[in-house]
Protein backbone atom coordinates (compact mmCIF):
# COMPACT_ATOMS: atom_id res chain seq x y z
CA UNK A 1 0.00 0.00 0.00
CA UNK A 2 2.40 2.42 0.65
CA UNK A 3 6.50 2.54 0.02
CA UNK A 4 8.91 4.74 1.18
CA UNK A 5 12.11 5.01 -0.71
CA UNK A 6 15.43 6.60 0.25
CA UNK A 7 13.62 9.42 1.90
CA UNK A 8 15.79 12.23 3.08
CA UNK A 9 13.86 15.50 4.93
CA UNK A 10 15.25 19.09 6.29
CA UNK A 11 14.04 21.50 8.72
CA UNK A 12 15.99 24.50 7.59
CA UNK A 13 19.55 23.31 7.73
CA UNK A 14 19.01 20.30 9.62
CA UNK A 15 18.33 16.84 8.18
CA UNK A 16 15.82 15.52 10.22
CA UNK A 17 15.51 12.11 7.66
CA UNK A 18 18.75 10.48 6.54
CA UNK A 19 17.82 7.77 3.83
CA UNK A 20 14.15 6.36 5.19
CA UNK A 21 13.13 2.49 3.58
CA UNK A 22 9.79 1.43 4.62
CA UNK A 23 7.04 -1.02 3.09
CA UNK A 24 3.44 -1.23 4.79
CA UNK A 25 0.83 -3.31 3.11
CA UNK A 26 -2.83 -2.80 3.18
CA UNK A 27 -4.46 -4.24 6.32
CA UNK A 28 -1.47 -4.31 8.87
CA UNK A 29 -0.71 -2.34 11.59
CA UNK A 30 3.07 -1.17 11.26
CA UNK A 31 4.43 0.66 14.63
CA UNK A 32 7.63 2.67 14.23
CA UNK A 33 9.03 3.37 17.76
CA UNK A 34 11.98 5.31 18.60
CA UNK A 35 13.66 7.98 21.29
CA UNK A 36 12.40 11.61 21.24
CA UNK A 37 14.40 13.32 18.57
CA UNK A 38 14.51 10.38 16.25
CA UNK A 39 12.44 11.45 13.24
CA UNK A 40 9.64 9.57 13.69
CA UNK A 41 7.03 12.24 13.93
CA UNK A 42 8.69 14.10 10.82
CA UNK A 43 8.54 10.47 8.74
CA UNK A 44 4.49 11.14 9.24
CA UNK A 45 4.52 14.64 8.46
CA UNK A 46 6.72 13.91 5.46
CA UNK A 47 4.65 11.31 3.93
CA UNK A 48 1.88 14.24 4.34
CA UNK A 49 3.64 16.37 2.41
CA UNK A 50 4.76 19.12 4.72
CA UNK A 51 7.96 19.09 4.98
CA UNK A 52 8.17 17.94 1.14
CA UNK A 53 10.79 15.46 0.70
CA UNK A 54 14.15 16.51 -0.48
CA UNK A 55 15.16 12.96 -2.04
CA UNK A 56 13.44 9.89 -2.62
CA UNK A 57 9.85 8.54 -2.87
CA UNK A 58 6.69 8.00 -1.50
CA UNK A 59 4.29 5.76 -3.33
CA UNK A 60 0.58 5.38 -1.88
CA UNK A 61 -1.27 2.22 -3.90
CA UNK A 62 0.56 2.86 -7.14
CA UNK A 63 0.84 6.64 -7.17
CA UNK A 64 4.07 8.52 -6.46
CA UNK A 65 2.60 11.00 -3.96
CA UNK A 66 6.29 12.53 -3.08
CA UNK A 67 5.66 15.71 -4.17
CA UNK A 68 2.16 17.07 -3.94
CA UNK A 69 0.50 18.83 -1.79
CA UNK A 70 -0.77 18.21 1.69
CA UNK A 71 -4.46 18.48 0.46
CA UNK A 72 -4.43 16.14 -2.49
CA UNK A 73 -2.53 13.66 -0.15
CA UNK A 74 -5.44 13.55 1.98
CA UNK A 75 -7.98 13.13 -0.87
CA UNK A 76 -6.30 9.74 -1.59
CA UNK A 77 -7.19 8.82 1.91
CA UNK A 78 -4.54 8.82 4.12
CA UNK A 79 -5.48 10.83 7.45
CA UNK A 80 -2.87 12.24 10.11
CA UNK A 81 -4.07 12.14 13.84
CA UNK A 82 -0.92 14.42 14.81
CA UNK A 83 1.15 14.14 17.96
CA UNK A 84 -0.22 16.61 20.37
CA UNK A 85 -3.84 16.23 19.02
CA UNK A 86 -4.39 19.16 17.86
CA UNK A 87 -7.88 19.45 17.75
CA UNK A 88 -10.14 22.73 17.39
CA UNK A 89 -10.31 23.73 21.04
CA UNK A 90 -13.30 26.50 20.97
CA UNK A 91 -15.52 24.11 17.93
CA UNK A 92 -17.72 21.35 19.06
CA UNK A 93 -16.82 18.00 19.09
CA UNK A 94 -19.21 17.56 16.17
CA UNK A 95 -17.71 20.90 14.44
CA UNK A 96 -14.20 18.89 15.23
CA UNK A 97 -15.48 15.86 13.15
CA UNK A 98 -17.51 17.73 10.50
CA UNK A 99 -13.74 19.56 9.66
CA UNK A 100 -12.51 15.98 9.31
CA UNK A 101 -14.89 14.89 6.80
CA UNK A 102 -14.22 17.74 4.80
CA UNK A 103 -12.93 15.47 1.81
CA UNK A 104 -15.84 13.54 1.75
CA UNK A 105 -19.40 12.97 0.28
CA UNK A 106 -21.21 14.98 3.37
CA UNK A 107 -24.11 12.39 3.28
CA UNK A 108 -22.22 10.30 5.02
CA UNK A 109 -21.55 12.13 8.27
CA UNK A 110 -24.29 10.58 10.25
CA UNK A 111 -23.25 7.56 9.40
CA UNK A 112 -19.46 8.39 9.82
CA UNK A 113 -20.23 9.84 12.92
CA UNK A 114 -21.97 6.28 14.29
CA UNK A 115 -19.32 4.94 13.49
CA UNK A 116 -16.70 6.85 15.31
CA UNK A 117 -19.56 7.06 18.72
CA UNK A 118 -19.57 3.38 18.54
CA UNK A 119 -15.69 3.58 19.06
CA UNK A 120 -15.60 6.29 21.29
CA UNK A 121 -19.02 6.20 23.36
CA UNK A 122 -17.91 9.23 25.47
CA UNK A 123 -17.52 11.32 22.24
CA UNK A 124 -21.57 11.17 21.83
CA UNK A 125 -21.92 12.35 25.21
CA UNK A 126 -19.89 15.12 24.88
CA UNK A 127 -21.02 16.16 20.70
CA UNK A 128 -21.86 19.68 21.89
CA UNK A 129 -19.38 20.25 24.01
CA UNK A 130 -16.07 22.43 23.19
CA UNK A 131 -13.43 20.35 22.22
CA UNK A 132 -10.69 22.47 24.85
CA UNK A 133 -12.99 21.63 28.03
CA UNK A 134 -12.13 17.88 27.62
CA UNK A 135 -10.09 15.55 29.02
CA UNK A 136 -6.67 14.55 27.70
CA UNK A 137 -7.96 11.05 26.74
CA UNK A 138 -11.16 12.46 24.96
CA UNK A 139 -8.89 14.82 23.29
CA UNK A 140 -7.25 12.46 21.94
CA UNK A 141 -10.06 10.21 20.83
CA UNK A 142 -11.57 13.19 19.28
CA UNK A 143 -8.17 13.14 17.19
CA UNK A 144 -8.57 10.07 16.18
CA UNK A 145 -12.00 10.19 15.23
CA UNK A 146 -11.49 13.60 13.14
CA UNK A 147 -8.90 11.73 11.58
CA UNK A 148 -11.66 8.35 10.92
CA UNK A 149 -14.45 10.76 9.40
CA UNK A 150 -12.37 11.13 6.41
CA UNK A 151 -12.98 7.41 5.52
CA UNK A 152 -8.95 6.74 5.21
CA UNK A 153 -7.63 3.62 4.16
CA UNK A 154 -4.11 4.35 5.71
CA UNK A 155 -4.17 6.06 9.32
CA UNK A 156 -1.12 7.57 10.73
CA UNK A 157 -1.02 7.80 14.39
CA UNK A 158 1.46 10.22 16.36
CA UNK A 159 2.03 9.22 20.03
CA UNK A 160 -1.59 8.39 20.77
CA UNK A 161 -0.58 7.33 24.15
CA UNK A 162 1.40 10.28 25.22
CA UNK A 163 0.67 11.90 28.69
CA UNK A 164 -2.50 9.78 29.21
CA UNK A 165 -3.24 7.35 31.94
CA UNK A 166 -2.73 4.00 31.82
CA UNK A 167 -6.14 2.75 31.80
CA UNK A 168 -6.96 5.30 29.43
CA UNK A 169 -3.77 4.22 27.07
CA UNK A 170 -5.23 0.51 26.80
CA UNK A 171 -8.75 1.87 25.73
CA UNK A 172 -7.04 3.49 23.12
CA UNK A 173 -4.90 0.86 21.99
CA UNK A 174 -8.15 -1.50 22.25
CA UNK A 175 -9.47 1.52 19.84
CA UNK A 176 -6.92 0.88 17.02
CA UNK A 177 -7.31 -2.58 17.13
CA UNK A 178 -10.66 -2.21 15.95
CA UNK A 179 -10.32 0.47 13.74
CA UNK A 180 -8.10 -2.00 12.15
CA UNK A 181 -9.67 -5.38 12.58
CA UNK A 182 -13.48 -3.74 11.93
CA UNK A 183 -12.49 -1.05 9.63
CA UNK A 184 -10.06 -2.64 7.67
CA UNK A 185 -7.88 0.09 8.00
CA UNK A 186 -4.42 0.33 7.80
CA UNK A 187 -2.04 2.01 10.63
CA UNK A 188 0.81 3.50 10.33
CA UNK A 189 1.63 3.90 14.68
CA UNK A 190 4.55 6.37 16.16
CA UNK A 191 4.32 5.36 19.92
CA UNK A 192 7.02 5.96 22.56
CA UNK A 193 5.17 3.03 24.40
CA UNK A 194 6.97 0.48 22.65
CA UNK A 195 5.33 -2.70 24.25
CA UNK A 196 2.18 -1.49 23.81
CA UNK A 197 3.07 -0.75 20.44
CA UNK A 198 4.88 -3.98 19.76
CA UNK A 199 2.03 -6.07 21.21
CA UNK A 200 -0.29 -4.22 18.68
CA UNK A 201 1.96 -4.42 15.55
CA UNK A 202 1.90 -6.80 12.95
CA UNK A 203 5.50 -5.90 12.11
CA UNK A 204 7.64 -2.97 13.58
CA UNK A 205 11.01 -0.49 12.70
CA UNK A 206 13.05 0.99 14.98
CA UNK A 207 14.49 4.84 14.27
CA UNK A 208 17.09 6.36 15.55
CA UNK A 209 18.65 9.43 14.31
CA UNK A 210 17.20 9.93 11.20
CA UNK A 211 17.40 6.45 9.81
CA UNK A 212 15.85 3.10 10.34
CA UNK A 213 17.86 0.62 12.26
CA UNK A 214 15.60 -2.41 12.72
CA UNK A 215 13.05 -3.61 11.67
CA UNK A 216 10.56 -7.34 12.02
CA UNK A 217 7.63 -8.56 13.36
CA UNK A 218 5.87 -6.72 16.76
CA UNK A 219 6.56 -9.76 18.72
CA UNK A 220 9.68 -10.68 17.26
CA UNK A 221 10.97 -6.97 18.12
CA UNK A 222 9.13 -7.45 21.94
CA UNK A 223 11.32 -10.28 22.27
CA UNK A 224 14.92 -8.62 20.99
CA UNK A 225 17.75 -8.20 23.61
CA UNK A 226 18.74 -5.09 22.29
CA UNK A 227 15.12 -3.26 21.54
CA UNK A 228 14.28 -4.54 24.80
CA UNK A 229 16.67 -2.83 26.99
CA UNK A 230 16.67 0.46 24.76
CA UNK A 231 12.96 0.90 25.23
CA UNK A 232 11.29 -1.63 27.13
CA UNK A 233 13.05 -2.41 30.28
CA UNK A 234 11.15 -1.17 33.15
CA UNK A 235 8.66 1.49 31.04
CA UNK A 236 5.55 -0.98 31.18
């Protein structure tokens, strides 16, 4: 589904992506986990188009999508739920989700909606209610769900377990199962919380500084001597 080829990426002077390979094929969940600092939020951003690769490609079901722009990425359904969340603090949660379906038929945002209440119940409680008076963990299923309401066939997911609870961190990781599993959708997961991540992953790459340095099956990676004392040891 997608490929990423030789990918190289610059903030200013400073190249954030050093040479990125990556394959993910429709229907898997792929985690990419990594210290702070390693690239692995930019990788997302950079297969969205902003920043715009400097060398390589990036080919979404067939079409080279290295160079255009953010918006016509989108249209081709793949949907960023971006570290930090990011979601319209002083909208609705229902003005939050109608921005995410922007790129779609607007018939189906009742249905699109019942979909993402059935993931989220709490969302449905809370549809009138300004996005910035929720919680952290509604936040970020709010994220998620502006992200699902654009009917994507590839999600990418930026530390959707950052600064949340722990109870709340497994309902979301029960979340992406099924938006995988029920949806049929296909995850692309950044996650600091490697065994989480690990556990969830059909396969899994490791970053650090700019390039990948591992990469196999979650469970084969949960199991690795190495991967396990760099980011496992004692953080579960």
């Amino acid at each position: 589904m997608l490929t990423v080829g030789g990918i190289h990426a610059f903030y200013g002077n400073v190249e954030a992506l050093k040479g990125v390979d990556l394959e993910i094929g429709a229907g898997e969940i792929v985690a990419m986990i990594g210290a702070n600092g390693a690239g692995k939020s930019t990788l997302l951003m950079t297969i969205c188009g902003n920043p715009v690769a400097a060398r390589g490609r990036i080919v979404f079901e067939g079409r080279d999508i290295t160079h255009l722009p953010t918006f016509e990425i989108m249209r081709l359904g793949i949907a960023h739920a971006p570290e930090g969340r990011r979601i319209f603090p002083r909208m609705t949660v229902l003005e939050n989700l109608r921005i995410g379906a922007a790129t779609v038929d607007p018939q189906n945002f009742d249905e699109d909606c019942r979909r993402v209440f059935a993931l989220f119940p709490i969302l449905e409680e809370r549809r009138r209610q300004r996005g910035g008076t929720l919680s952290g963990g509604e936040q970020q299923m709010l994220a998620i769900g502006r992200a699902l309401m654009s009917r994507p066939r590839l999600l990418l997911l930026d530390e959707p377990s950052l600064g949340l609870a722990p109870l709340i961190v497994r309902q979301i990781f029960a979340a992406i199962r099924e938006i995988n599993d029920a949806q049929k959708t296909t995850v692309l997961l950044v996650e600091q919380n490697a065994f989480h991540a690990l556990r969830l992953a059909d396969r899994a790459y490791v970053m650090q500084t700019g390039r990948i340095v591992l990469s196999g099956a979650g469970a084969e990676l949960l199991a690795n001597p190495e991967v396990r004392a760099a980011y496992l040891e004692g953080r579960h």
